[in-house]
PDB file of N, CA and C in Angstrom:
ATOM      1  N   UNK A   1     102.743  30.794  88.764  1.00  0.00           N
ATOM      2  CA  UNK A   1     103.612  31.877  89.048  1.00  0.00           C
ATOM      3  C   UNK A   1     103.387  32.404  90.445  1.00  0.00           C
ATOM      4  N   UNK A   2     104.368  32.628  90.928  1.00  0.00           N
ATOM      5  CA  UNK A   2     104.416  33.426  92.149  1.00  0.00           C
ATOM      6  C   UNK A   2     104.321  34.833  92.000  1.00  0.00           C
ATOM      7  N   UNK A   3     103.487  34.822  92.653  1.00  0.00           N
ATOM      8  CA  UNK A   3     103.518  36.468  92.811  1.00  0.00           C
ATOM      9  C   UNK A   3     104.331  37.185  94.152  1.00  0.00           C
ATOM     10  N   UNK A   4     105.130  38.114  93.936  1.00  0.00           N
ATOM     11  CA  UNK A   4     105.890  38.679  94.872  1.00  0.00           C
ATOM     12  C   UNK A   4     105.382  39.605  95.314  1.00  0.00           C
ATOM     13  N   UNK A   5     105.291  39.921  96.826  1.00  0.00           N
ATOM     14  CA  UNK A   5     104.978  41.093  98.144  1.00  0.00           C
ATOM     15  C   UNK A   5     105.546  41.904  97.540  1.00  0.00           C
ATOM     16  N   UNK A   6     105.742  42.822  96.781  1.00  0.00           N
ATOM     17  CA  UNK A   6     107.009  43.708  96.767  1.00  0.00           C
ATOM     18  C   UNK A   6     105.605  44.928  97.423  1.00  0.00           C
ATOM     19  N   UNK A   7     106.659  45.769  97.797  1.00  0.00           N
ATOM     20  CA  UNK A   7     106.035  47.475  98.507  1.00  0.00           C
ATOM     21  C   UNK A   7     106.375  48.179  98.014  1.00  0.00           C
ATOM     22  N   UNK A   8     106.117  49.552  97.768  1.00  0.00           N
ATOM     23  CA  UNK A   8     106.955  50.639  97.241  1.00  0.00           C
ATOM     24  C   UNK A   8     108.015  51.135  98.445  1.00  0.00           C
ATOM     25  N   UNK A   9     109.201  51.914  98.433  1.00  0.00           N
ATOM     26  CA  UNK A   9     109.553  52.412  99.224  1.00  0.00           C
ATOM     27  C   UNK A   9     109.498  53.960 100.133  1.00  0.00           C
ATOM     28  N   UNK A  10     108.009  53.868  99.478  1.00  0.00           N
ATOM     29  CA  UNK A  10     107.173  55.525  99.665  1.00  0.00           C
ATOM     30  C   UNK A  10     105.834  54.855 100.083  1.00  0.00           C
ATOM     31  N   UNK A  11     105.588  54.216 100.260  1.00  0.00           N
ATOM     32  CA  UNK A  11     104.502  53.623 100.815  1.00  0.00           C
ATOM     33  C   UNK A  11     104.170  53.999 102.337  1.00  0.00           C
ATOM     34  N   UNK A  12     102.940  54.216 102.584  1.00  0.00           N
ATOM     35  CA  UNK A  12     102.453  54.758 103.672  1.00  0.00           C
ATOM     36  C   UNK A  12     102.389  53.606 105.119  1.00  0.00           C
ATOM     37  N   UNK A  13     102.162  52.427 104.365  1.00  0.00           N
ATOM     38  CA  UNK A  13     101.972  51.367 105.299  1.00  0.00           C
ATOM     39  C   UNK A  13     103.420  50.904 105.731  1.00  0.00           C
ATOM     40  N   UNK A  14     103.019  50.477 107.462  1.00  0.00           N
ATOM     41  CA  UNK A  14     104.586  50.115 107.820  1.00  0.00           C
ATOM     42  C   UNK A  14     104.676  48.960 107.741  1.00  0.00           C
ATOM     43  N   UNK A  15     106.233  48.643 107.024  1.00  0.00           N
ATOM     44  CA  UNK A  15     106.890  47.346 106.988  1.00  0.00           C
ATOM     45  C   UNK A  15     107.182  46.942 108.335  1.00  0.00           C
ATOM     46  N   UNK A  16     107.002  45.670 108.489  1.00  0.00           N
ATOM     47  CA  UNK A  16     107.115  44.955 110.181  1.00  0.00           C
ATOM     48  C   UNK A  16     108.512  45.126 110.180  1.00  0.00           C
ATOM     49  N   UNK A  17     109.299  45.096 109.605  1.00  0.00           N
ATOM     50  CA  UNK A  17     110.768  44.616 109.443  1.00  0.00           C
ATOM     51  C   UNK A  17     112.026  45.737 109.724  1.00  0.00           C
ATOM     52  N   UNK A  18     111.046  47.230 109.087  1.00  0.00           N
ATOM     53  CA  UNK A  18     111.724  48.455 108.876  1.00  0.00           C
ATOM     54  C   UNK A  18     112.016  48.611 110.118  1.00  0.00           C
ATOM     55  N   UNK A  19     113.622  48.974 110.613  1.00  0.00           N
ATOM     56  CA  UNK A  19     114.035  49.941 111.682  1.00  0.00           C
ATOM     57  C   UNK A  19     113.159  51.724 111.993  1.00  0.00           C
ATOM     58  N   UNK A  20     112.916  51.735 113.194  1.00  0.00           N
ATOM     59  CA  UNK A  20     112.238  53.247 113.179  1.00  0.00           C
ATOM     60  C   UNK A  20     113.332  53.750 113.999  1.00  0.00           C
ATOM     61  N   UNK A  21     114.892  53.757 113.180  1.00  0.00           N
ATOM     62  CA  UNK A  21     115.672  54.634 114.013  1.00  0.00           C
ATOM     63  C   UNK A  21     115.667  56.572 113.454  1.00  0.00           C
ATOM     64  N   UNK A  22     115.255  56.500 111.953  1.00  0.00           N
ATOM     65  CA  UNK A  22     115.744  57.951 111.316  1.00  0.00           C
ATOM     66  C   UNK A  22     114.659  58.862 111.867  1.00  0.00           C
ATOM     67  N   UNK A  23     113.331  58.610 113.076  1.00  0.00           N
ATOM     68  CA  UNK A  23     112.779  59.491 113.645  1.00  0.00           C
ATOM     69  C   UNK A  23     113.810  60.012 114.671  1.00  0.00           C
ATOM     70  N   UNK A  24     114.038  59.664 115.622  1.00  0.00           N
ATOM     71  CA  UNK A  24     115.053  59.836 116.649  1.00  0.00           C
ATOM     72  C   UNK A  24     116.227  60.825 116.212  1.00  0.00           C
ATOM     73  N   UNK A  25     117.056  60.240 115.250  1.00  0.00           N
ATOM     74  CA  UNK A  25     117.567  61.306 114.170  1.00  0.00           C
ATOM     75  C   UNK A  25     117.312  62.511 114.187  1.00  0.00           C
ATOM     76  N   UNK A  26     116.262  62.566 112.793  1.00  0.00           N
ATOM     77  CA  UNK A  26     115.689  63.755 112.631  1.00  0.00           C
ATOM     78  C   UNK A  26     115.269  64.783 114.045  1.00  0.00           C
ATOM     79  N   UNK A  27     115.053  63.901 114.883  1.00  0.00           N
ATOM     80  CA  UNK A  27     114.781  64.805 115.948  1.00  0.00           C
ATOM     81  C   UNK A  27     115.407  65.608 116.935  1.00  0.00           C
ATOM     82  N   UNK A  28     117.092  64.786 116.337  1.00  0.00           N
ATOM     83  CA  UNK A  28     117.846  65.681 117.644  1.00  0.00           C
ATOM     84  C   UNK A  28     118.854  66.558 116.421  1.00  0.00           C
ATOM     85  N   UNK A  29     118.677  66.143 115.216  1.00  0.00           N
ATOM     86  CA  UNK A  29     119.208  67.189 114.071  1.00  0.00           C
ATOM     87  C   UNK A  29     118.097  68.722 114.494  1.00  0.00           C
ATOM     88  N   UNK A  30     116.845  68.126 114.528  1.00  0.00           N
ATOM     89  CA  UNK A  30     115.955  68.948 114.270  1.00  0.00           C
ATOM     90  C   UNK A  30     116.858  69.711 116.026  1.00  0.00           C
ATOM     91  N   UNK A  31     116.482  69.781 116.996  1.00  0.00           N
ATOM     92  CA  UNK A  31     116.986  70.014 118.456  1.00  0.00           C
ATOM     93  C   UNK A  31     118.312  70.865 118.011  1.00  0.00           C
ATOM     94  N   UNK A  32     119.348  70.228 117.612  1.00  0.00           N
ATOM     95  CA  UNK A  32     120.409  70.888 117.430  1.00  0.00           C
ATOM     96  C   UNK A  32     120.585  72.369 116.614  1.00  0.00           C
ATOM     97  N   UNK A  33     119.513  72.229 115.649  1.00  0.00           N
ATOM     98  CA  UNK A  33     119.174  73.455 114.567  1.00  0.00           C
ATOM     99  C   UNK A  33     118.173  74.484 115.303  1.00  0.00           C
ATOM    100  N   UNK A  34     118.139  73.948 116.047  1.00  0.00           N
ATOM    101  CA  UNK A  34     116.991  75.270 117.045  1.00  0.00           C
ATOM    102  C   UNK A  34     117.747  75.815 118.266  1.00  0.00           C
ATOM    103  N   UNK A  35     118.529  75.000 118.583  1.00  0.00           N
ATOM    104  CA  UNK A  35     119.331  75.368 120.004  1.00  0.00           C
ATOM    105  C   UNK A  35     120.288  76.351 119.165  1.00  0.00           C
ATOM    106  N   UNK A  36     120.943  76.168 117.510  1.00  0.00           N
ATOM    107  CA  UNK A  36     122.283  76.469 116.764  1.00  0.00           C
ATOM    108  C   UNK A  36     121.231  78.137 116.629  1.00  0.00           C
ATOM    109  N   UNK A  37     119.797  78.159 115.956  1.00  0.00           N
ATOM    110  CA  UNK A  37     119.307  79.189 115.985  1.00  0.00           C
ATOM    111  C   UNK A  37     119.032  79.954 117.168  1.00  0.00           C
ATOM    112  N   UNK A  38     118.744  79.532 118.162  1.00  0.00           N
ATOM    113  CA  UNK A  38     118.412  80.154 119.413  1.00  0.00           C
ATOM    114  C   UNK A  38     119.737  81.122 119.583  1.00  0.00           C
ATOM    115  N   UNK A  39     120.837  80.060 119.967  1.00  0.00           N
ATOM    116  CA  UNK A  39     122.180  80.500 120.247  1.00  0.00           C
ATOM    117  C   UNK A  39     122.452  81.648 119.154  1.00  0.00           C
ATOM    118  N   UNK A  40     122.570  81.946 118.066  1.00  0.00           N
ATOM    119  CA  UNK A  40     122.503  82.811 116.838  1.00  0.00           C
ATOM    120  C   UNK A  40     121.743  84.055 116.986  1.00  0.00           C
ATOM    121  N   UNK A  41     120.065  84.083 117.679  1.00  0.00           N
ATOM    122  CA  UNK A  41     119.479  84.991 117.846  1.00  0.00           C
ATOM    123  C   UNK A  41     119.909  85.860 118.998  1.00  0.00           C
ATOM    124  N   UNK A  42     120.468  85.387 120.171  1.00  0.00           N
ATOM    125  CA  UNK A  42     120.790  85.338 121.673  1.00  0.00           C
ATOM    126  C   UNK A  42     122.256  86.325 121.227  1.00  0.00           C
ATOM    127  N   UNK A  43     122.704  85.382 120.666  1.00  0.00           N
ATOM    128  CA  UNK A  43     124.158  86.343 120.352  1.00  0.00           C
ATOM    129  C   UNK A  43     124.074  87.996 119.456  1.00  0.00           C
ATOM    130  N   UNK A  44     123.071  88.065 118.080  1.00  0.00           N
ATOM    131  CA  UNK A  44     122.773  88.923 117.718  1.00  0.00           C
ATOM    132  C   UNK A  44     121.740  90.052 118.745  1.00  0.00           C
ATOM    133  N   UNK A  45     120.900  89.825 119.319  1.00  0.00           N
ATOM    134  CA  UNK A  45     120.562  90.528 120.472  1.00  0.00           C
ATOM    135  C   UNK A  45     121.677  91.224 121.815  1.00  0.00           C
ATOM    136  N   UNK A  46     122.513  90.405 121.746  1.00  0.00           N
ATOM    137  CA  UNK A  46     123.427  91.057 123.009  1.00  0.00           C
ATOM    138  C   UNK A  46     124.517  91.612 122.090  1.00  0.00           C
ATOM    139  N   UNK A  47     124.846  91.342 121.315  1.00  0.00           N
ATOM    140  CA  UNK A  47     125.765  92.253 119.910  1.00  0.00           C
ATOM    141  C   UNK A  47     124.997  93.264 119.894  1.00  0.00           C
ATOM    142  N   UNK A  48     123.751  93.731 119.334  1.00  0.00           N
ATOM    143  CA  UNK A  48     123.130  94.777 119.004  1.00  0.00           C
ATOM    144  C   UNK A  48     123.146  95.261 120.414  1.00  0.00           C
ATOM    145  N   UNK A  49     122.829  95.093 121.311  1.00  0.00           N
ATOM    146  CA  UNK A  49     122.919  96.249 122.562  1.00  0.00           C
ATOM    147  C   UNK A  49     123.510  96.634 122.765  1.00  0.00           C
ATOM    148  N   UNK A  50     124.834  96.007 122.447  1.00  0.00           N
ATOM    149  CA  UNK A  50     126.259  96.607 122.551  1.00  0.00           C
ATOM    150  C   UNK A  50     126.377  97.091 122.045  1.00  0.00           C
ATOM    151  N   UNK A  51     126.052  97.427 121.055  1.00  0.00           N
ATOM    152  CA  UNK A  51     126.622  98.102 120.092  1.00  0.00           C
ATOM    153  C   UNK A  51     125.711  99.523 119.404  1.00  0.00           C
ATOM    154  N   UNK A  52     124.705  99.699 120.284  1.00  0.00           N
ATOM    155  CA  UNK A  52     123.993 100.524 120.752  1.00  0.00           C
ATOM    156  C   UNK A  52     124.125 101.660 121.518  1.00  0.00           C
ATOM    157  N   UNK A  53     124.789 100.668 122.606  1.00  0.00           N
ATOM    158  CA  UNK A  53     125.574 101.448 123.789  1.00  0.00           C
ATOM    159  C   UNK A  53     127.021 102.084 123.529  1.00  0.00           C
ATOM    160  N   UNK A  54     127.402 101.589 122.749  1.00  0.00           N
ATOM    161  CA  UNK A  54     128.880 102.290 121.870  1.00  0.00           C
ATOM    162  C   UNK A  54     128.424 102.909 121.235  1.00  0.00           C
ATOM    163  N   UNK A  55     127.860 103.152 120.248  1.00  0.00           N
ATOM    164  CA  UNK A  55     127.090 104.697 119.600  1.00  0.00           C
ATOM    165  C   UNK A  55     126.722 105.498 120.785  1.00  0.00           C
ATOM    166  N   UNK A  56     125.805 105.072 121.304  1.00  0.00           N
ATOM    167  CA  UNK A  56     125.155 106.453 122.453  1.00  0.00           C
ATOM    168  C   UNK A  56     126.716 107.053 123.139  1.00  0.00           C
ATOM    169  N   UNK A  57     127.500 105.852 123.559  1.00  0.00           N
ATOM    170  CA  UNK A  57     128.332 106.879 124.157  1.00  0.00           C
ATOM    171  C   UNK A  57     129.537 107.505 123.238  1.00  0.00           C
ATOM    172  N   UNK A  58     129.314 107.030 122.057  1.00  0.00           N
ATOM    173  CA  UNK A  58     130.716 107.941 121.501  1.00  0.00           C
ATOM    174  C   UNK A  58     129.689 108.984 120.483  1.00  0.00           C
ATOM    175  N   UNK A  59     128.009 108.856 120.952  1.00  0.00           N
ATOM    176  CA  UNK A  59     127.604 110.282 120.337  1.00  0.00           C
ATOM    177  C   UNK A  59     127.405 111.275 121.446  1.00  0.00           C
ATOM    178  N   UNK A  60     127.066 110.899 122.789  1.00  0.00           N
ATOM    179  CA  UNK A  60     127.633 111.840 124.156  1.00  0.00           C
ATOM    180  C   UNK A  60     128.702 112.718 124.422  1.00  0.00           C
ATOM    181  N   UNK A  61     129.783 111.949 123.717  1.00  0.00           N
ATOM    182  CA  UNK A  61     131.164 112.490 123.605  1.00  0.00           C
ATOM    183  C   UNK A  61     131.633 113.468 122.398  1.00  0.00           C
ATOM    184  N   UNK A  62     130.886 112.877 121.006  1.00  0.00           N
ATOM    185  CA  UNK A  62     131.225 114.208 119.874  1.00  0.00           C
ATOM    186  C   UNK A  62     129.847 115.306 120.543  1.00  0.00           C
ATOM    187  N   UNK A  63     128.745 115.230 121.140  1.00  0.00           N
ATOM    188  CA  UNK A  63     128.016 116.297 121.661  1.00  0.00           C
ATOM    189  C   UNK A  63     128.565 116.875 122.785  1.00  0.00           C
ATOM    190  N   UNK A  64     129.598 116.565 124.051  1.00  0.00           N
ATOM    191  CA  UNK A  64     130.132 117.214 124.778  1.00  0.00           C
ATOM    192  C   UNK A  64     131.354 117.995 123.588  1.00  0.00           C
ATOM    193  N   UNK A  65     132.502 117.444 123.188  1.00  0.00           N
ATOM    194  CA  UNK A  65     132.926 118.168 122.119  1.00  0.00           C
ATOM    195  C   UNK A  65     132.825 119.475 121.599  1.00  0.00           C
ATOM    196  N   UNK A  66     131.281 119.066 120.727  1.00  0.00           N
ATOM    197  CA  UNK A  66     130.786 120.219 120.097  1.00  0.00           C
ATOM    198  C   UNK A  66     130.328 121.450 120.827  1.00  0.00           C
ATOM    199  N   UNK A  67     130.376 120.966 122.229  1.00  0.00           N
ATOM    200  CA  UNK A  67     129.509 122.250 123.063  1.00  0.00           C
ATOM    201  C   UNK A  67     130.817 122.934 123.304  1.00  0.00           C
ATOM    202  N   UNK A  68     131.902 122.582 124.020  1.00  0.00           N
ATOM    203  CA  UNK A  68     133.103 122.757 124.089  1.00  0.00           C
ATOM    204  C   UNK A  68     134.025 123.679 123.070  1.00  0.00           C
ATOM    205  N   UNK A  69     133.527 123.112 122.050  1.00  0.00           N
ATOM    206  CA  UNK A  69     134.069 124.029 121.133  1.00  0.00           C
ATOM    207  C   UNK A  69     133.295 125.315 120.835  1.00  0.00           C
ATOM    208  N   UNK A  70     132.142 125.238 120.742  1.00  0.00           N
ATOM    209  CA  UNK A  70     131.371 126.493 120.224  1.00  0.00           C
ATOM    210  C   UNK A  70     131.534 127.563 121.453  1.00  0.00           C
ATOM    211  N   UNK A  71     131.646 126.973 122.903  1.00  0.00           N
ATOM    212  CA  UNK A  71     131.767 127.905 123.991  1.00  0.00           C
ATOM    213  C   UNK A  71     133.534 128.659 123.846  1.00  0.00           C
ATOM    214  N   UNK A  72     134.074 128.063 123.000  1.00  0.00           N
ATOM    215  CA  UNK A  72     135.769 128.711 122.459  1.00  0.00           C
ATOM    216  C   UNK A  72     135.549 129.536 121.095  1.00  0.00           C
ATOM    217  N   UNK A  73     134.451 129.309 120.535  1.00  0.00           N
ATOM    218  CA  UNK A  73     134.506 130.371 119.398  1.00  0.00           C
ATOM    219  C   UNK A  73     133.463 130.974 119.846  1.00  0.00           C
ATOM    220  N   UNK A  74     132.744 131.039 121.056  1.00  0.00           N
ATOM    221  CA  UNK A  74     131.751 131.995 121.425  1.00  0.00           C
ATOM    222  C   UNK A  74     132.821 133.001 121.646  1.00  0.00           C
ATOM    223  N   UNK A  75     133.910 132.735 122.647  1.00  0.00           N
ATOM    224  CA  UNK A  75     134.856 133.332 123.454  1.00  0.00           C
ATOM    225  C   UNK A  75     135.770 134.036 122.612  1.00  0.00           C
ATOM    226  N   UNK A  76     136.071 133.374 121.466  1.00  0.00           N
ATOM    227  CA  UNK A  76     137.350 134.084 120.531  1.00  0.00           C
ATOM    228  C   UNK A  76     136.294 135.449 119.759  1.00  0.00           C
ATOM    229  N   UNK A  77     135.031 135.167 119.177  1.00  0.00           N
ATOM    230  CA  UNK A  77     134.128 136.144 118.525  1.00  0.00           C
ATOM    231  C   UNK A  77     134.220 137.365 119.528  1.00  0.00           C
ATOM    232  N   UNK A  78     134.173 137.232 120.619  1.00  0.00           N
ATOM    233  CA  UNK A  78     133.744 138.155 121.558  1.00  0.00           C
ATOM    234  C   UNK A  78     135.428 138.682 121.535  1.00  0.00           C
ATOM    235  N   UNK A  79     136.342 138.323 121.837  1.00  0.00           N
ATOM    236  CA  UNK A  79     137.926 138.645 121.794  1.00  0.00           C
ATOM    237  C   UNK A  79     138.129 139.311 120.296  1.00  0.00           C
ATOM    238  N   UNK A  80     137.509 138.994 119.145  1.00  0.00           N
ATOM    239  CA  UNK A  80     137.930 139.461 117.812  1.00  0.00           C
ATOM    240  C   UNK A  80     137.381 141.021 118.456  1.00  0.00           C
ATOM    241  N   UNK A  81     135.564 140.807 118.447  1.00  0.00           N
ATOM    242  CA  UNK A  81     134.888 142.578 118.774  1.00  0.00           C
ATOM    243  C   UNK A  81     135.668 143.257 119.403  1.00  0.00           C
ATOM    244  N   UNK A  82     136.168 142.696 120.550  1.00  0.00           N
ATOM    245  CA  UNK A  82     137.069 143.464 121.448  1.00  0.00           C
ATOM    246  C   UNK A  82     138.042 144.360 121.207  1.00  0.00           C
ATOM    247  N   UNK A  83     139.044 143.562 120.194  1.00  0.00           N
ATOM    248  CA  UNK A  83     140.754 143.810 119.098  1.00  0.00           C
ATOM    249  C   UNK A  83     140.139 144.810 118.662  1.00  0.00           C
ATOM    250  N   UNK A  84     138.749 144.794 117.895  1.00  0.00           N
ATOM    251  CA  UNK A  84     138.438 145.696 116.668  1.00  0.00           C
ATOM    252  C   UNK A  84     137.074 146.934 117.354  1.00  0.00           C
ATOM    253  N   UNK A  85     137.373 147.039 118.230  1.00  0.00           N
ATOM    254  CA  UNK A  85     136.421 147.882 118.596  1.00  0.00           C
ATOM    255  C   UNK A  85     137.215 149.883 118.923  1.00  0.00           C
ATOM    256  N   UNK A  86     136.206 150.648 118.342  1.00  0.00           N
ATOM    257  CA  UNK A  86     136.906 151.677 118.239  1.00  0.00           C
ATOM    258  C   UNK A  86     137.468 152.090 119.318  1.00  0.00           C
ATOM    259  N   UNK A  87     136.477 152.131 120.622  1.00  0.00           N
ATOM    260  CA  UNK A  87     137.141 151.832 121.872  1.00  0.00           C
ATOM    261  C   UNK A  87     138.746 151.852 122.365  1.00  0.00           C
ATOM    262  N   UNK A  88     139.001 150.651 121.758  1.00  0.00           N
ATOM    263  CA  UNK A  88     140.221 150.291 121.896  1.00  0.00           C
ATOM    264  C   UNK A  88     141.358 150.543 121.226  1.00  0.00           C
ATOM    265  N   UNK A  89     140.834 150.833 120.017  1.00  0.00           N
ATOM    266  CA  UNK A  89     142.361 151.431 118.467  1.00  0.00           C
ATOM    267  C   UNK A  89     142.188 153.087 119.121  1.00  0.00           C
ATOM    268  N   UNK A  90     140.865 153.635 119.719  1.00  0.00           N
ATOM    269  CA  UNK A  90     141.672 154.984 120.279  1.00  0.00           C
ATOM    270  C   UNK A  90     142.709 154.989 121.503  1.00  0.00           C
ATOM    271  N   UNK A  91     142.259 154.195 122.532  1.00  0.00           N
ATOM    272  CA  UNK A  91     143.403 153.607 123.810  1.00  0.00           C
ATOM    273  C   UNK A  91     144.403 153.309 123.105  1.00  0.00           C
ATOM    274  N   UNK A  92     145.073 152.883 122.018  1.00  0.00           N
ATOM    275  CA  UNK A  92     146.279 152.186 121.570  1.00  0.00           C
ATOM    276  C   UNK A  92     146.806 153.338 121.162  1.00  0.00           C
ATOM    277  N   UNK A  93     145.918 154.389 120.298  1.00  0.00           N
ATOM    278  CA  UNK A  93     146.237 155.488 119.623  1.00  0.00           C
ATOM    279  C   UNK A  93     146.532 156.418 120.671  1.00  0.00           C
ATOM    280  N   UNK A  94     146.146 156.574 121.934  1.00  0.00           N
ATOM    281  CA  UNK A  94     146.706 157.422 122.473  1.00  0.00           C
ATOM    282  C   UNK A  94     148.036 157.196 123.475  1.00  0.00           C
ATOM    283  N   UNK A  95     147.856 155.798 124.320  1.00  0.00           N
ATOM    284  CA  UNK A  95     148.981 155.547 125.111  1.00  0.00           C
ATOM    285  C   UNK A  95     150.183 154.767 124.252  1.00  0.00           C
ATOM    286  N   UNK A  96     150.117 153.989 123.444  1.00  0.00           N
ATOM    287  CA  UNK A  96     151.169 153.057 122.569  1.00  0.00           C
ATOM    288  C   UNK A  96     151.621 154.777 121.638  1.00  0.00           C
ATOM    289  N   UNK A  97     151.113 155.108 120.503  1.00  0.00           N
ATOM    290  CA  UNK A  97     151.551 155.825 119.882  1.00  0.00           C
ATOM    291  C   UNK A  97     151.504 157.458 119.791  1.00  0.00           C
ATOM    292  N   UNK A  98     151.139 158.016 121.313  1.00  0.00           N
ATOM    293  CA  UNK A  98     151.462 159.258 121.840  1.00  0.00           C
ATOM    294  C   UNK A  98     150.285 160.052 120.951  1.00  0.00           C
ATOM    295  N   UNK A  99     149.474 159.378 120.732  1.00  0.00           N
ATOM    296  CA  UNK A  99     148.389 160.603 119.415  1.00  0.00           C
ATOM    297  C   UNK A  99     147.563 161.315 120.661  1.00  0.00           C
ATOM    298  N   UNK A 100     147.111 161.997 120.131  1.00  0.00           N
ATOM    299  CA  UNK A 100     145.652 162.874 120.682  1.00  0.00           C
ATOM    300  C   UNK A 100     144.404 163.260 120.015  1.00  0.00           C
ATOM    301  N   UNK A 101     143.551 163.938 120.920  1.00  0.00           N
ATOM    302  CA  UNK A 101     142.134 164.008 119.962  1.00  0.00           C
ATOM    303  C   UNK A 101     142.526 164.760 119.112  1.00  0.00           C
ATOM    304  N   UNK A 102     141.460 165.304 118.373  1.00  0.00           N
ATOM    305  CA  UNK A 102     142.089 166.411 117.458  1.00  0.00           C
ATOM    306  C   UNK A 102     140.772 167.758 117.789  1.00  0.00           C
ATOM    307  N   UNK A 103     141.533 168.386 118.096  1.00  0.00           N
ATOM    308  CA  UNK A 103     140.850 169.624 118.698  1.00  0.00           C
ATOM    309  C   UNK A 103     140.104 170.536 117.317  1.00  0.00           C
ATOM    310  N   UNK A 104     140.330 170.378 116.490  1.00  0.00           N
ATOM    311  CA  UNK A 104     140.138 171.146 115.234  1.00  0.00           C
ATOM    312  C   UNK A 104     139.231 170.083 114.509  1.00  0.00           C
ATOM    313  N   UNK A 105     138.151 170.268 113.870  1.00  0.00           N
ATOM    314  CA  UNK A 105     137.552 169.042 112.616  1.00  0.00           C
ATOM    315  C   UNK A 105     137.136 169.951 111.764  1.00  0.00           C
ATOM    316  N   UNK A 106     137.974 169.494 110.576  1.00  0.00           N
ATOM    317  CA  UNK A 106     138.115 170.214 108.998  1.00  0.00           C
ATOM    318  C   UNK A 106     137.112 169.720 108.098  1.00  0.00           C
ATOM    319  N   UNK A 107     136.307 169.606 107.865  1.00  0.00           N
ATOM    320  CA  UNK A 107     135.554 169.275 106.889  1.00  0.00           C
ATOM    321  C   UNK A 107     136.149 169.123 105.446  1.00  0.00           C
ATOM    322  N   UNK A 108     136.402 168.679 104.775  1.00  0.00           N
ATOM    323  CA  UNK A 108     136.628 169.194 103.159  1.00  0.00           C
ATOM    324  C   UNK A 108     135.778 168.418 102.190  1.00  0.00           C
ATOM    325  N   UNK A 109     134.920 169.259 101.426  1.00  0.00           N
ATOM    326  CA  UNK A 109     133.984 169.185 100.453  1.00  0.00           C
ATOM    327  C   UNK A 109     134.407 168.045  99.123  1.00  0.00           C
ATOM    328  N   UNK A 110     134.247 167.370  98.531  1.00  0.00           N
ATOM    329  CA  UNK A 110     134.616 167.286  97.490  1.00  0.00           C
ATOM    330  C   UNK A 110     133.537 167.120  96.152  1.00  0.00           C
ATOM    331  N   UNK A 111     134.041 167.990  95.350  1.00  0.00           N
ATOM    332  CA  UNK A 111     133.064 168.333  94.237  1.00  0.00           C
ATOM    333  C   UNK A 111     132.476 167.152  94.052  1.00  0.00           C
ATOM    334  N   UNK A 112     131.492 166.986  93.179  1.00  0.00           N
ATOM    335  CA  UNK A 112     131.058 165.347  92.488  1.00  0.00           C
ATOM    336  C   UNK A 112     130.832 165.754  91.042  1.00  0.00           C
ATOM    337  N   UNK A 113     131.087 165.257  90.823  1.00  0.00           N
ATOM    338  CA  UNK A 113     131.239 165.211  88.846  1.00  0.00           C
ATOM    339  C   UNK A 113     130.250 165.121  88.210  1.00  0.00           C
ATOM    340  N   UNK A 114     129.232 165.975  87.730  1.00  0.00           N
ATOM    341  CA  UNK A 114     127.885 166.079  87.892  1.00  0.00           C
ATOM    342  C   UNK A 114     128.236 166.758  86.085  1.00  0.00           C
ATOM    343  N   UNK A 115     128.754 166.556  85.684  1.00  0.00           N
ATOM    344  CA  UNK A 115     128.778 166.697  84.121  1.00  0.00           C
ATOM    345  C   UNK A 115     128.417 166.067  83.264  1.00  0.00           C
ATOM    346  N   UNK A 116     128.185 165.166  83.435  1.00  0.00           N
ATOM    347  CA  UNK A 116     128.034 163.983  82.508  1.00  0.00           C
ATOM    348  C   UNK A 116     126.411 164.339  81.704  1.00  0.00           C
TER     349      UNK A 116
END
């Protein structure tokens, strides 16, 4: 009987015969998947700065805003005191509707109900 060479095809030892093309391969698959990641990281880094820089400046802009506005209801608060200050309802009371002081002050008492 003959006995046959056979090898496994997981075998550690090299066949004289085997092509060594699937290193070469693997190696520019491998190349391509690092350049595909590089390119991937490169792009997420300059995305995120950007987009960094668009927050900072559209939070610059609701903080100019907000100052803007509070310096208009600083301004209207101070305009309400103004409307409502006694000051001024006596000036209205005297030149708009012809009133005057009142030279006389009447007191009047009123009982309090102390019966109970």
């Amino acid at each position: 009987m003959r006995r046959r060479n056979h090898k496994s095809r997981w075998s550690i030892e090299d066949s004289g015969n085997a092509p060594r093309t699937s290193l070469p391969i693997v190696g520019l698959f491998g190349g391509i998947l690092l350049a595909g990641a590089l390119a991937g990281l490169s792009f997420l880094y300059v995305w995120q700065g950007n987009r960094i820089q668009e927050l900072t400046a559209a939070y610059e802009e609701a903080r100019l805003n907000m100052e803007a506005e509070l310096e208009i209801n600083r301004i209207l608060s101070v305009r309400i005191d103004e409307a409502f200050s006694l000051e001024r309802i006596a000036r209205i009371a005297r030149d708009q509707l012809n009133m005057s002081e009142p030279t006389i002050v009447r007191y009047v008492s009123i009982p309090t109900n102390e019966s109970h």
